[in-house]
ModelCIF file with pLDDT and N, C-alpha, C, O atoms, coordinates in Angstrom:
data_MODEL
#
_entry.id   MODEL 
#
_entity.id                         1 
_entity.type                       polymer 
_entity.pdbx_number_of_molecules   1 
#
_entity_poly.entity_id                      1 
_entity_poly.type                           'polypeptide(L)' 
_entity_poly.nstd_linkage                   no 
_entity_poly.nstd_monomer                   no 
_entity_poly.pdbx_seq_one_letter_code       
;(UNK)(UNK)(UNK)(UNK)(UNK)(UNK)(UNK)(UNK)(UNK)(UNK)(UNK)(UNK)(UNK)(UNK)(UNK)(UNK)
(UNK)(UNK)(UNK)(UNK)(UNK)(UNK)(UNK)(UNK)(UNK)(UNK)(UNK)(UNK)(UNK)(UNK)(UNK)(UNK)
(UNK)(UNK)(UNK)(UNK)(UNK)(UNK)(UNK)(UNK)(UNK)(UNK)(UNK)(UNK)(UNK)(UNK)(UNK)
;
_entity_poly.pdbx_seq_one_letter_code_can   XXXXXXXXXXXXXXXXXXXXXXXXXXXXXXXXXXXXXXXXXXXXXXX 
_entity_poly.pdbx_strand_id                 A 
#
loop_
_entity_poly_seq.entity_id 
_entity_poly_seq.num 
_entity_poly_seq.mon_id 
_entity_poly_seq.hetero 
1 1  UNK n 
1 2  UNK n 
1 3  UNK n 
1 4  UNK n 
1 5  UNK n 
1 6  UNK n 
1 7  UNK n 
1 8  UNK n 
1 9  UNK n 
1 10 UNK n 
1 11 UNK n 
1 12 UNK n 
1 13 UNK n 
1 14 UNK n 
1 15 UNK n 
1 16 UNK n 
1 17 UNK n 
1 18 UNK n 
1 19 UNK n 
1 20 UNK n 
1 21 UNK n 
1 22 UNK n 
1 23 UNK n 
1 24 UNK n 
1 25 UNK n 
1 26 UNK n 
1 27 UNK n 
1 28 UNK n 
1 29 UNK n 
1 30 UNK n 
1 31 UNK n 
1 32 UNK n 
1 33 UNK n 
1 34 UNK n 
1 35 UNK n 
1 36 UNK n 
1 37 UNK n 
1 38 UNK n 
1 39 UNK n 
1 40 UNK n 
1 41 UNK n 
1 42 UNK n 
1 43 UNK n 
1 44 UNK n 
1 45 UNK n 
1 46 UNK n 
1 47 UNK n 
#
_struct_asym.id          A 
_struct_asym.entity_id   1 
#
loop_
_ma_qa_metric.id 
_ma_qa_metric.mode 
_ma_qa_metric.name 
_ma_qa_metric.software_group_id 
_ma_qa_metric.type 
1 global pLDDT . pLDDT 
2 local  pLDDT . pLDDT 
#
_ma_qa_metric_global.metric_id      1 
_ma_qa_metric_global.metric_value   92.28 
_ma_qa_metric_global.model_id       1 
_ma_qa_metric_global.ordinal_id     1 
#
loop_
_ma_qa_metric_local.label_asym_id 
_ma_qa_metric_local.label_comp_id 
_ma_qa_metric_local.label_seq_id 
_ma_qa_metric_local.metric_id 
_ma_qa_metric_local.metric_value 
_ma_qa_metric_local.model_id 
_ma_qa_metric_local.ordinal_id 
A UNK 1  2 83.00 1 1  
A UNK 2  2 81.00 1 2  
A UNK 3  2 80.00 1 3  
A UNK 4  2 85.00 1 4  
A UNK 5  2 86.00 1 5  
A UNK 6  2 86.00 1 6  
A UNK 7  2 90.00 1 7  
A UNK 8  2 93.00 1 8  
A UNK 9  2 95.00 1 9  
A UNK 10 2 95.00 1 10 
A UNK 11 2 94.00 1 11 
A UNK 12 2 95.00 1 12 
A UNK 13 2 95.00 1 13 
A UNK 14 2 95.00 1 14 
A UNK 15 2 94.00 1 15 
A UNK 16 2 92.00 1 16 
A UNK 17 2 94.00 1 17 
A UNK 18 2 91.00 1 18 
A UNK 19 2 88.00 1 19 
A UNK 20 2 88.00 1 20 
A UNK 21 2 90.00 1 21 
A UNK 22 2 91.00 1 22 
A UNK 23 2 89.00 1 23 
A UNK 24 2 90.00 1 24 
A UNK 25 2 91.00 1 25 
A UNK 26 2 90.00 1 26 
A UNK 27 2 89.00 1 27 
A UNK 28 2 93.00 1 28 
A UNK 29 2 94.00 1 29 
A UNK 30 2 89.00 1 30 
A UNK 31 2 93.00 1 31 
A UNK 32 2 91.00 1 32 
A UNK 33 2 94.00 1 33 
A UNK 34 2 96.00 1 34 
A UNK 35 2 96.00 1 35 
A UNK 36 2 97.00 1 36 
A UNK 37 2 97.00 1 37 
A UNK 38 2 97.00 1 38 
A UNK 39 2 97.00 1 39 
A UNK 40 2 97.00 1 40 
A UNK 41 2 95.00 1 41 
A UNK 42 2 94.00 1 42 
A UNK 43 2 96.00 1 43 
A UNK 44 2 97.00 1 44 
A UNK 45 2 98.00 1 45 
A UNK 46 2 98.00 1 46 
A UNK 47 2 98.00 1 47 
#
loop_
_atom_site.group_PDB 
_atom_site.id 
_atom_site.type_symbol 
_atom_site.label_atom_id 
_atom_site.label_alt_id 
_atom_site.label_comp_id 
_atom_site.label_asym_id 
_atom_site.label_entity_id 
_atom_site.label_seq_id 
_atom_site.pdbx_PDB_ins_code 
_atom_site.Cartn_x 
_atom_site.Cartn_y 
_atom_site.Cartn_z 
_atom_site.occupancy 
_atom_site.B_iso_or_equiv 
_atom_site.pdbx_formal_charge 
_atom_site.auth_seq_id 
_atom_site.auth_comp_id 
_atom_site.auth_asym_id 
_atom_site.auth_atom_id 
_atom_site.pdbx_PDB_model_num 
ATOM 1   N N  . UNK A 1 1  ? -106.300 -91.080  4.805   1.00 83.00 ? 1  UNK A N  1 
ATOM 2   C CA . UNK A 1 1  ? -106.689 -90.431  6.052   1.00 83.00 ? 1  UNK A CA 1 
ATOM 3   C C  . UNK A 1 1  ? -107.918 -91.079  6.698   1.00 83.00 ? 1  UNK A C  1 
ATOM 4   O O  . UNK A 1 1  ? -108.097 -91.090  7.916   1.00 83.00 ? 1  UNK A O  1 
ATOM 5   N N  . UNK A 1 2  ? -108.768 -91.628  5.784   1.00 81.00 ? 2  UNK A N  1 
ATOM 6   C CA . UNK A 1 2  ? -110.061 -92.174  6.235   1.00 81.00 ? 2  UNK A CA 1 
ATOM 7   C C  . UNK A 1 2  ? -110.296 -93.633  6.562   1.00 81.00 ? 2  UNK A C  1 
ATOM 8   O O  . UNK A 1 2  ? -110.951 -94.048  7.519   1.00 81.00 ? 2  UNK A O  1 
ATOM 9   N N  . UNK A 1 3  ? -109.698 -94.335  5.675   1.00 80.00 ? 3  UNK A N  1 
ATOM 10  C CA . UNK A 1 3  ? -109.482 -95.538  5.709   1.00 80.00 ? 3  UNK A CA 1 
ATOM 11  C C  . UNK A 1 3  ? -108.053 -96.815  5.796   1.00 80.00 ? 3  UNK A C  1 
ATOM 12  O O  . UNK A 1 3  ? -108.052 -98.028  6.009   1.00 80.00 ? 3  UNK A O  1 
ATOM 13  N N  . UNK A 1 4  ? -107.222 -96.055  5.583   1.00 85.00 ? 4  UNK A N  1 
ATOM 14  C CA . UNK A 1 4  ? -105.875 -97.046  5.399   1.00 85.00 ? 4  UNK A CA 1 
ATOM 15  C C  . UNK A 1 4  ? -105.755 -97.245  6.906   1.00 85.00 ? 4  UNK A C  1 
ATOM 16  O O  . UNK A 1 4  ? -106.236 -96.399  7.660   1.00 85.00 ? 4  UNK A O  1 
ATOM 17  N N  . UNK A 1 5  ? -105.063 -98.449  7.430   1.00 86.00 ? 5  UNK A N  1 
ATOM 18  C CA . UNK A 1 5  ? -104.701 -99.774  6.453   1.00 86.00 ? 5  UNK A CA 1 
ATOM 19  C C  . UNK A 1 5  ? -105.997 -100.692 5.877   1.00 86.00 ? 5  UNK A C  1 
ATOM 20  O O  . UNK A 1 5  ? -106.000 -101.721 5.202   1.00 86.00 ? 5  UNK A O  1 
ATOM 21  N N  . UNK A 1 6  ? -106.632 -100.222 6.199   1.00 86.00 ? 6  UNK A N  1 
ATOM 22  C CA . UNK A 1 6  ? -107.800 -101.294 5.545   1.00 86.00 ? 6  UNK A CA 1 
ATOM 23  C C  . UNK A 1 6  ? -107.916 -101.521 3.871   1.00 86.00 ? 6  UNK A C  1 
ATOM 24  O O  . UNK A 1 6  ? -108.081 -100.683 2.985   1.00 86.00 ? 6  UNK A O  1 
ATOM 25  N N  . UNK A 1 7  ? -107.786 -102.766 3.806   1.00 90.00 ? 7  UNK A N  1 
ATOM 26  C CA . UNK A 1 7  ? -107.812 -103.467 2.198   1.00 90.00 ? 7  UNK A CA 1 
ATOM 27  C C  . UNK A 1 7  ? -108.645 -104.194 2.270   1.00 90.00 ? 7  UNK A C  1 
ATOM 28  O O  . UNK A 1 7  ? -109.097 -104.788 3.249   1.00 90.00 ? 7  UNK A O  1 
ATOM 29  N N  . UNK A 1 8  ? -109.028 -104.217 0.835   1.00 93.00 ? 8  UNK A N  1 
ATOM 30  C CA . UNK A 1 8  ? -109.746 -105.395 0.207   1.00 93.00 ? 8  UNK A CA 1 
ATOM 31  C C  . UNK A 1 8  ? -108.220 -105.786 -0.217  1.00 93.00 ? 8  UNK A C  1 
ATOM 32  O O  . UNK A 1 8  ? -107.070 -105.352 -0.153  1.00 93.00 ? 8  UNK A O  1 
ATOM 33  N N  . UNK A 1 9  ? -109.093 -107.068 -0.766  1.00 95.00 ? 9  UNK A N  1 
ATOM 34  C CA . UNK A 1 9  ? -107.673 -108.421 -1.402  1.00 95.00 ? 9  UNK A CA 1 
ATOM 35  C C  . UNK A 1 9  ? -108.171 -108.007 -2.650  1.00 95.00 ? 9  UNK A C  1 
ATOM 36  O O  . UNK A 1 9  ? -107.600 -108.680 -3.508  1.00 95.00 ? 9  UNK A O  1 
ATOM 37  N N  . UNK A 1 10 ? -109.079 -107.106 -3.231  1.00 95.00 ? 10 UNK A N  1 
ATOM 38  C CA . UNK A 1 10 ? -108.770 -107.147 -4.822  1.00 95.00 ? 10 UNK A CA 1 
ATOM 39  C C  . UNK A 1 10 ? -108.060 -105.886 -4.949  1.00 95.00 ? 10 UNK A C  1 
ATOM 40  O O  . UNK A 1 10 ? -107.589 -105.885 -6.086  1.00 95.00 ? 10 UNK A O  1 
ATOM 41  N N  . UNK A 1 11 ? -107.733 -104.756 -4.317  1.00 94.00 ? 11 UNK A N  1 
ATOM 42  C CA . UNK A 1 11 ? -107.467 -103.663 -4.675  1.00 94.00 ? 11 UNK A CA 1 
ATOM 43  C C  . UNK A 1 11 ? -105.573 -103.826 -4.523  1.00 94.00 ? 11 UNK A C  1 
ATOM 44  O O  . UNK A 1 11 ? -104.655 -103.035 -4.741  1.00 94.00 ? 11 UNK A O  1 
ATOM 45  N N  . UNK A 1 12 ? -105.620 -105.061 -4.111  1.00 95.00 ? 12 UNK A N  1 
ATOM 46  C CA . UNK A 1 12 ? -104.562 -105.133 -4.807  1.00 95.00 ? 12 UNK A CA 1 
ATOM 47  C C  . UNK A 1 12 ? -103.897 -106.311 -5.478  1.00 95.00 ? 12 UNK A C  1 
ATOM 48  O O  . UNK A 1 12 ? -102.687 -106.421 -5.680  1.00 95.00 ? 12 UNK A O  1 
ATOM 49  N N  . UNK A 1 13 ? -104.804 -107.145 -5.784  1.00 95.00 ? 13 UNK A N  1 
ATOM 50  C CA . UNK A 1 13 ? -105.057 -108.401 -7.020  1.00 95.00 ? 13 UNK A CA 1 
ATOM 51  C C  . UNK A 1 13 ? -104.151 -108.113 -8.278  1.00 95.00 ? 13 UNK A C  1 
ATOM 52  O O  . UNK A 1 13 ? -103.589 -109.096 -8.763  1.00 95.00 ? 13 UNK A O  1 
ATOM 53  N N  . UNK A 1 14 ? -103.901 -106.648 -8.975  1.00 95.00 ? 14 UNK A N  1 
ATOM 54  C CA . UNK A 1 14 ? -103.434 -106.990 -10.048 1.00 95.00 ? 14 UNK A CA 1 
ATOM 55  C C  . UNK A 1 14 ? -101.821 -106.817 -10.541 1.00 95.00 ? 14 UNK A C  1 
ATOM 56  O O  . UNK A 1 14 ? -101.350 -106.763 -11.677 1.00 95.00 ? 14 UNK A O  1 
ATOM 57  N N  . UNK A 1 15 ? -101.232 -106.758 -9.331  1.00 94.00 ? 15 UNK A N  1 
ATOM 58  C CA . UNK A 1 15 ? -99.653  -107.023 -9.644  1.00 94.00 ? 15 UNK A CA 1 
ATOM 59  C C  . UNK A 1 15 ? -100.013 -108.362 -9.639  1.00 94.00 ? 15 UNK A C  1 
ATOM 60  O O  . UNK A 1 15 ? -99.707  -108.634 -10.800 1.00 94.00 ? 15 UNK A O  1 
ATOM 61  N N  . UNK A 1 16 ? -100.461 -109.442 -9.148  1.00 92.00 ? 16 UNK A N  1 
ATOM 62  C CA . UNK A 1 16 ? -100.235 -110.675 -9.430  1.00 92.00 ? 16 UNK A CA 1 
ATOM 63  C C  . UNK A 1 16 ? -100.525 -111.194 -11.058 1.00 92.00 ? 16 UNK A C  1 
ATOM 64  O O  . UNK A 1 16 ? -99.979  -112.208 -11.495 1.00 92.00 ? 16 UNK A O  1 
ATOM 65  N N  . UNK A 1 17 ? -101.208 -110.580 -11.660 1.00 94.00 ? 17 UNK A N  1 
ATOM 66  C CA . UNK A 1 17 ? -101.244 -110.754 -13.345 1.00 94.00 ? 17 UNK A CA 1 
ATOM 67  C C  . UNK A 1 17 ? -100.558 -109.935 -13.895 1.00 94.00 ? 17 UNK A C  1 
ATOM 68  O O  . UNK A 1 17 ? -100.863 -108.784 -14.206 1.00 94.00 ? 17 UNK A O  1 
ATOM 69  N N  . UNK A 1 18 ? -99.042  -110.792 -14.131 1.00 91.00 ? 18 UNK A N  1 
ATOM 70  C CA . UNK A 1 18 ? -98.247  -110.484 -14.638 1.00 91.00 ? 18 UNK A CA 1 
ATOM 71  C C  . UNK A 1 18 ? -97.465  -110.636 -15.238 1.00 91.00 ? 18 UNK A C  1 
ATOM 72  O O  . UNK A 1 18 ? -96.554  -110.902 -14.455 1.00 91.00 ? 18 UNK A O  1 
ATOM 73  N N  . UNK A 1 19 ? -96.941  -110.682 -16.579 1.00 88.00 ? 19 UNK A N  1 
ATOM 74  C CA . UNK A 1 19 ? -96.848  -111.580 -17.788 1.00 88.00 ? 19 UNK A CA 1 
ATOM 75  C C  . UNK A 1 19 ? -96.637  -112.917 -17.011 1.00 88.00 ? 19 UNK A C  1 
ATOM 76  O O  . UNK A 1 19 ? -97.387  -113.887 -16.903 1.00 88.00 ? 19 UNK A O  1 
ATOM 77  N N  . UNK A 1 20 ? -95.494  -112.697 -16.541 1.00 88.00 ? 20 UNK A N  1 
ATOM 78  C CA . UNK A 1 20 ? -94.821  -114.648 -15.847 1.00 88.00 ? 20 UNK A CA 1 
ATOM 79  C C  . UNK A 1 20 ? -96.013  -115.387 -15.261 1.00 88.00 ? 20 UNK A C  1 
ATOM 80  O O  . UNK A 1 20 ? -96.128  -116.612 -15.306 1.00 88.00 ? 20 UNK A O  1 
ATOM 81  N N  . UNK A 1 21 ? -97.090  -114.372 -14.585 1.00 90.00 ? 21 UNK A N  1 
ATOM 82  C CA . UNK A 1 21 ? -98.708  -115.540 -14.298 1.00 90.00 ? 21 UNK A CA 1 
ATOM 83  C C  . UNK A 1 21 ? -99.400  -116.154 -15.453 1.00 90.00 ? 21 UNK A C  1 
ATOM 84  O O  . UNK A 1 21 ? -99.905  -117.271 -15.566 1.00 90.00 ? 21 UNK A O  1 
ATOM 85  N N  . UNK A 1 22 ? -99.309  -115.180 -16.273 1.00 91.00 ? 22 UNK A N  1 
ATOM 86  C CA . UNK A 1 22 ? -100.277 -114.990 -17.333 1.00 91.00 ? 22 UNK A CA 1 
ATOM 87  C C  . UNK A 1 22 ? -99.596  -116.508 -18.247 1.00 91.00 ? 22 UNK A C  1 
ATOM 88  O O  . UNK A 1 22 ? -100.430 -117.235 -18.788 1.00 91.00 ? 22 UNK A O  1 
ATOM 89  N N  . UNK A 1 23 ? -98.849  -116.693 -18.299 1.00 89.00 ? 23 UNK A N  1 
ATOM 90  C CA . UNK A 1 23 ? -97.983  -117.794 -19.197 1.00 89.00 ? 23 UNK A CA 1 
ATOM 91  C C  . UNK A 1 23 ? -98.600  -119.104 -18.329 1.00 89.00 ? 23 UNK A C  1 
ATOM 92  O O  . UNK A 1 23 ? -98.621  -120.266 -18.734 1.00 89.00 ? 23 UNK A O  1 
ATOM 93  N N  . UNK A 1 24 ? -99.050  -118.657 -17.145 1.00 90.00 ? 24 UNK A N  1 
ATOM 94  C CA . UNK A 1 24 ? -99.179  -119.786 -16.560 1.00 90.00 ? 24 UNK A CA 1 
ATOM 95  C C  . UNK A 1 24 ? -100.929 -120.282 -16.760 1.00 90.00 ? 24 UNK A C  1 
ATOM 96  O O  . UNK A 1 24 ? -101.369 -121.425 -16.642 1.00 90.00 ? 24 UNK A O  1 
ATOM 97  N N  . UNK A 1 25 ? -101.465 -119.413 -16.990 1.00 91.00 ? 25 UNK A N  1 
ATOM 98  C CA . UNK A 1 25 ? -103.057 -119.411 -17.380 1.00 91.00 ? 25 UNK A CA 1 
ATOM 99  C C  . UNK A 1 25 ? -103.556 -119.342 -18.995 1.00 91.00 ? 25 UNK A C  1 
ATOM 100 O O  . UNK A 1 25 ? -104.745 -119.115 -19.216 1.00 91.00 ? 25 UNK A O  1 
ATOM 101 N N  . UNK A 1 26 ? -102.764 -119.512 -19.940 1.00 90.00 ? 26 UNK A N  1 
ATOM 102 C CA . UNK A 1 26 ? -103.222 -120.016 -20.646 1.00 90.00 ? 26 UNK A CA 1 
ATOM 103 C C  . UNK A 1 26 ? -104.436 -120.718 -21.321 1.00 90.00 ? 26 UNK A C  1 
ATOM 104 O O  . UNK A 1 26 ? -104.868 -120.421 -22.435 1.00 90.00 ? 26 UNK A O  1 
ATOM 105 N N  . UNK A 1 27 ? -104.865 -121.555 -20.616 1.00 89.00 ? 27 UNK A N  1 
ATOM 106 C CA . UNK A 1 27 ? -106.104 -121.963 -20.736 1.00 89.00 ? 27 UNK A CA 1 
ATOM 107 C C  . UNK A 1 27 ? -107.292 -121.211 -20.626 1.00 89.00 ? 27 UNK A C  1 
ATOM 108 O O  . UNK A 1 27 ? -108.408 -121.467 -21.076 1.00 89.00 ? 27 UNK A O  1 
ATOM 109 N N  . UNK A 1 28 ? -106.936 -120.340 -20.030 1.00 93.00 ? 28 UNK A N  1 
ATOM 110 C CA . UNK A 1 28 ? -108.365 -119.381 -19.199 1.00 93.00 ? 28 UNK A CA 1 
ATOM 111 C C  . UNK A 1 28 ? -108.097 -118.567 -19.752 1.00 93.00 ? 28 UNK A C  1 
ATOM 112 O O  . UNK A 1 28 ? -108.773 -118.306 -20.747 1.00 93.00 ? 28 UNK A O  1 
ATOM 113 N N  . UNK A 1 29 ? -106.670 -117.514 -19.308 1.00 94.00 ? 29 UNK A N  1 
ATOM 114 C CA . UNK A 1 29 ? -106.654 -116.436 -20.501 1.00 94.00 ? 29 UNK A CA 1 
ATOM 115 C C  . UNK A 1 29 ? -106.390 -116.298 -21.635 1.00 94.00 ? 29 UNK A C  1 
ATOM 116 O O  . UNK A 1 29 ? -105.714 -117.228 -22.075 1.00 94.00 ? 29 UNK A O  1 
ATOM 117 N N  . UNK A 1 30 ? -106.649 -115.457 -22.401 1.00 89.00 ? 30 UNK A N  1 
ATOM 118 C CA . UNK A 1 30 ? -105.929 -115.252 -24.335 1.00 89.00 ? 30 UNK A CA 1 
ATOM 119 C C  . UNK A 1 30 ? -105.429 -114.799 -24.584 1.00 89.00 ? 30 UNK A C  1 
ATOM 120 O O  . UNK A 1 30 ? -104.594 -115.126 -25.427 1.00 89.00 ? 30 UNK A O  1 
ATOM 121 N N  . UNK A 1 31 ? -105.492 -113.949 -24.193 1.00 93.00 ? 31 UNK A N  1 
ATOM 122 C CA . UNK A 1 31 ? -104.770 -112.325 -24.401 1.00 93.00 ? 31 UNK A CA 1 
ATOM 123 C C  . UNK A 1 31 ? -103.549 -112.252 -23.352 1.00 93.00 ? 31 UNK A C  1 
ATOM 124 O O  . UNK A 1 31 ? -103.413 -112.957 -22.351 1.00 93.00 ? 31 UNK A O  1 
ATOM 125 N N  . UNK A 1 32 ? -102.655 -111.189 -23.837 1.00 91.00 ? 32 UNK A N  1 
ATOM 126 C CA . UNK A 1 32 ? -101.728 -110.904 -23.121 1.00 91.00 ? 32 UNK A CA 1 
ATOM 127 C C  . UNK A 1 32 ? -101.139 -110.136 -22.366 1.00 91.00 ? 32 UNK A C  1 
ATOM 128 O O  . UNK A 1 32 ? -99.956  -109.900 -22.123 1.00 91.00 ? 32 UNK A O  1 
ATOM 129 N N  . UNK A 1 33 ? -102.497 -109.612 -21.869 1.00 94.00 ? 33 UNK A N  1 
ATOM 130 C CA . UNK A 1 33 ? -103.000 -109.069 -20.795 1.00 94.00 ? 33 UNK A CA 1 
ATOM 131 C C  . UNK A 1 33 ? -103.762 -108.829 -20.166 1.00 94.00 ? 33 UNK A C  1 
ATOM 132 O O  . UNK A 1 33 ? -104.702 -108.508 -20.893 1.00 94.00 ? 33 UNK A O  1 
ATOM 133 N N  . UNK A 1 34 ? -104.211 -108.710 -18.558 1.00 96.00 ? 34 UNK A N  1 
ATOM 134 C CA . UNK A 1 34 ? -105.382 -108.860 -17.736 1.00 96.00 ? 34 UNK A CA 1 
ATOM 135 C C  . UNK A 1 34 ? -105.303 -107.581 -17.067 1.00 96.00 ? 34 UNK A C  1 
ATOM 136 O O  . UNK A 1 34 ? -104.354 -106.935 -16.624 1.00 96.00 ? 34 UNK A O  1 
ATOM 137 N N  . UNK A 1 35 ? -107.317 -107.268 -17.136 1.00 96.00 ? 35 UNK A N  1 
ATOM 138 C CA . UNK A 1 35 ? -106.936 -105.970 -16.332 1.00 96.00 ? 35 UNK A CA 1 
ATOM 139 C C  . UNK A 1 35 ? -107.921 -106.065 -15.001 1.00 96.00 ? 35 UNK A C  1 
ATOM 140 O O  . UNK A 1 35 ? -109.037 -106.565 -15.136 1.00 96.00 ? 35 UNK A O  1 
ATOM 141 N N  . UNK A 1 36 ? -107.470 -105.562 -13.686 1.00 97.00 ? 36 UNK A N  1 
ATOM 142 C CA . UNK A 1 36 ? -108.296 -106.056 -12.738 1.00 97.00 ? 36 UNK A CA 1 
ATOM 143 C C  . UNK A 1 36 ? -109.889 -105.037 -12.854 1.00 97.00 ? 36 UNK A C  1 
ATOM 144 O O  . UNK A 1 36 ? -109.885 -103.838 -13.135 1.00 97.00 ? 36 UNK A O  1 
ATOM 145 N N  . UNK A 1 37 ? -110.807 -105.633 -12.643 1.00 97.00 ? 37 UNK A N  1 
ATOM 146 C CA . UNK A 1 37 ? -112.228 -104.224 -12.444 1.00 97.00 ? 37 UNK A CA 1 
ATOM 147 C C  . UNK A 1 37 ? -112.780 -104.728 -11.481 1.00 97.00 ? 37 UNK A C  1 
ATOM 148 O O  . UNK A 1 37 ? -113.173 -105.894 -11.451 1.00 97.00 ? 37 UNK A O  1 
ATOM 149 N N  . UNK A 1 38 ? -112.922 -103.566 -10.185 1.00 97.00 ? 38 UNK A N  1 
ATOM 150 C CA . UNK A 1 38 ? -112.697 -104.236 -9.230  1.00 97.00 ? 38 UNK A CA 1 
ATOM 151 C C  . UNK A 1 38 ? -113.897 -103.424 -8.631  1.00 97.00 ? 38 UNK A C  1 
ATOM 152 O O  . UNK A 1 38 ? -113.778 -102.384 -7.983  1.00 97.00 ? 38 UNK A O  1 
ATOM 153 N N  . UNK A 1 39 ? -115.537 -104.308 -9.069  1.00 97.00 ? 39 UNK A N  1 
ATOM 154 C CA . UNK A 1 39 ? -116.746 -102.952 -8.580  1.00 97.00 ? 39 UNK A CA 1 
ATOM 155 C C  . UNK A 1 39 ? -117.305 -103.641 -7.189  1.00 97.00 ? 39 UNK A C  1 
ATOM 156 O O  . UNK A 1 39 ? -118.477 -103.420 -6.882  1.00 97.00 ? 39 UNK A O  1 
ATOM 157 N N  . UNK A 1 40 ? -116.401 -104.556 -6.261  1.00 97.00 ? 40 UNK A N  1 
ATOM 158 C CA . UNK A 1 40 ? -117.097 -105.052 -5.211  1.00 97.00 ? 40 UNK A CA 1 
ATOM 159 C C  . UNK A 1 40 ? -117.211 -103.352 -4.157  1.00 97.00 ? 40 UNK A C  1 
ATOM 160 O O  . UNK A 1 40 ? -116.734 -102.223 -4.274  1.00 97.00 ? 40 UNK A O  1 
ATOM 161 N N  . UNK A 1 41 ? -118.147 -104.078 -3.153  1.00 95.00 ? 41 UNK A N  1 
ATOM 162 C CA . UNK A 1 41 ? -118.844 -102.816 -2.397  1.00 95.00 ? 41 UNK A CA 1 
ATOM 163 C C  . UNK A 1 41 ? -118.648 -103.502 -1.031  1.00 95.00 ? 41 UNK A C  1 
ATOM 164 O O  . UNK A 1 41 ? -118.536 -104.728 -1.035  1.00 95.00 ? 41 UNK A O  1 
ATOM 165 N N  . UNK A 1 42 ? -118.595 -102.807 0.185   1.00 94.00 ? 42 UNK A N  1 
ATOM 166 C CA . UNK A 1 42 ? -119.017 -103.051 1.028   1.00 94.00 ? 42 UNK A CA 1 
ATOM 167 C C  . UNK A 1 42 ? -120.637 -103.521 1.614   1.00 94.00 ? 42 UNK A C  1 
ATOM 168 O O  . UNK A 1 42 ? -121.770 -103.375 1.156   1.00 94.00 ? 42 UNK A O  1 
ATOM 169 N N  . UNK A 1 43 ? -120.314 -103.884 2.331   1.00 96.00 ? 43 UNK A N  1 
ATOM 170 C CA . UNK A 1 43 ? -121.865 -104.123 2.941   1.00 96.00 ? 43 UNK A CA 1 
ATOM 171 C C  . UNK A 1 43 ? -122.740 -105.098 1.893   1.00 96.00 ? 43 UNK A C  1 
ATOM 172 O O  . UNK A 1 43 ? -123.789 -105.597 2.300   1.00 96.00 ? 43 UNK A O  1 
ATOM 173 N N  . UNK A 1 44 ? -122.411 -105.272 0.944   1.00 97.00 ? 44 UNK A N  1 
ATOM 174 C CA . UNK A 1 44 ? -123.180 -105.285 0.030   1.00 97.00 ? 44 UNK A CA 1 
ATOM 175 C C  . UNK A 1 44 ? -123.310 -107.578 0.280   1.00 97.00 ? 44 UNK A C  1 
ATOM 176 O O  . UNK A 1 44 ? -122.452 -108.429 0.517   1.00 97.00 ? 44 UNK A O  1 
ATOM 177 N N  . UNK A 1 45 ? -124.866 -107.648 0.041   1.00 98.00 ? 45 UNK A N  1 
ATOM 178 C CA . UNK A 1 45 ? -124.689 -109.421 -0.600  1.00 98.00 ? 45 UNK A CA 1 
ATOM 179 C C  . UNK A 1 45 ? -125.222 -109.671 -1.960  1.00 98.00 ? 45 UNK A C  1 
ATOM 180 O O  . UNK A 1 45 ? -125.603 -108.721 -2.643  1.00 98.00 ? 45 UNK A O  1 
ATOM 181 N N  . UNK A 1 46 ? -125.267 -110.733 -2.341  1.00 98.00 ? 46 UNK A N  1 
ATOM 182 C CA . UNK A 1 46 ? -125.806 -110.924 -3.579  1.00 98.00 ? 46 UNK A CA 1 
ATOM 183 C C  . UNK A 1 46 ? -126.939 -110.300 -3.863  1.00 98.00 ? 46 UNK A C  1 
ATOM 184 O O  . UNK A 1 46 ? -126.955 -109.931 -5.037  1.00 98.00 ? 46 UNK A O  1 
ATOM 185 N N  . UNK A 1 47 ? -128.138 -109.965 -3.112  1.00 98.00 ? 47 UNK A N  1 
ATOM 186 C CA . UNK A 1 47 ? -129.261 -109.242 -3.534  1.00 98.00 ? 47 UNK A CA 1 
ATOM 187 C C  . UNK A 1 47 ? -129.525 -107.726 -3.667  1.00 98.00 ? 47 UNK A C  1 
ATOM 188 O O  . UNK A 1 47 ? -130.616 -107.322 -4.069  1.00 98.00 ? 47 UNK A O  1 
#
């Protein structure tokens, strides 16, 4: 009611890690599964 359609690109980042990605990252990941944590903010910069 307040906000849709407005997205971030991470809130919906984690259908893309999904086993068939995950086979593909290997190197980076270990495990056999990824979970997204997703604490970005608005407004917000590095400081």
């Amino acid at each position: 009611k307040t906000r849709y359609p407005k997205t971030g690109w991470g809130q919906v980042f984690q259908p893309f890690l999904s086993s068939d990605s995950l086979k593909q990252l290997t190197n980076l990941i270990k495990t056999d599964s990824a979970l997204v944590d997703d604490r970005a903010k608005g407004g917000r910069s590095t400081r």
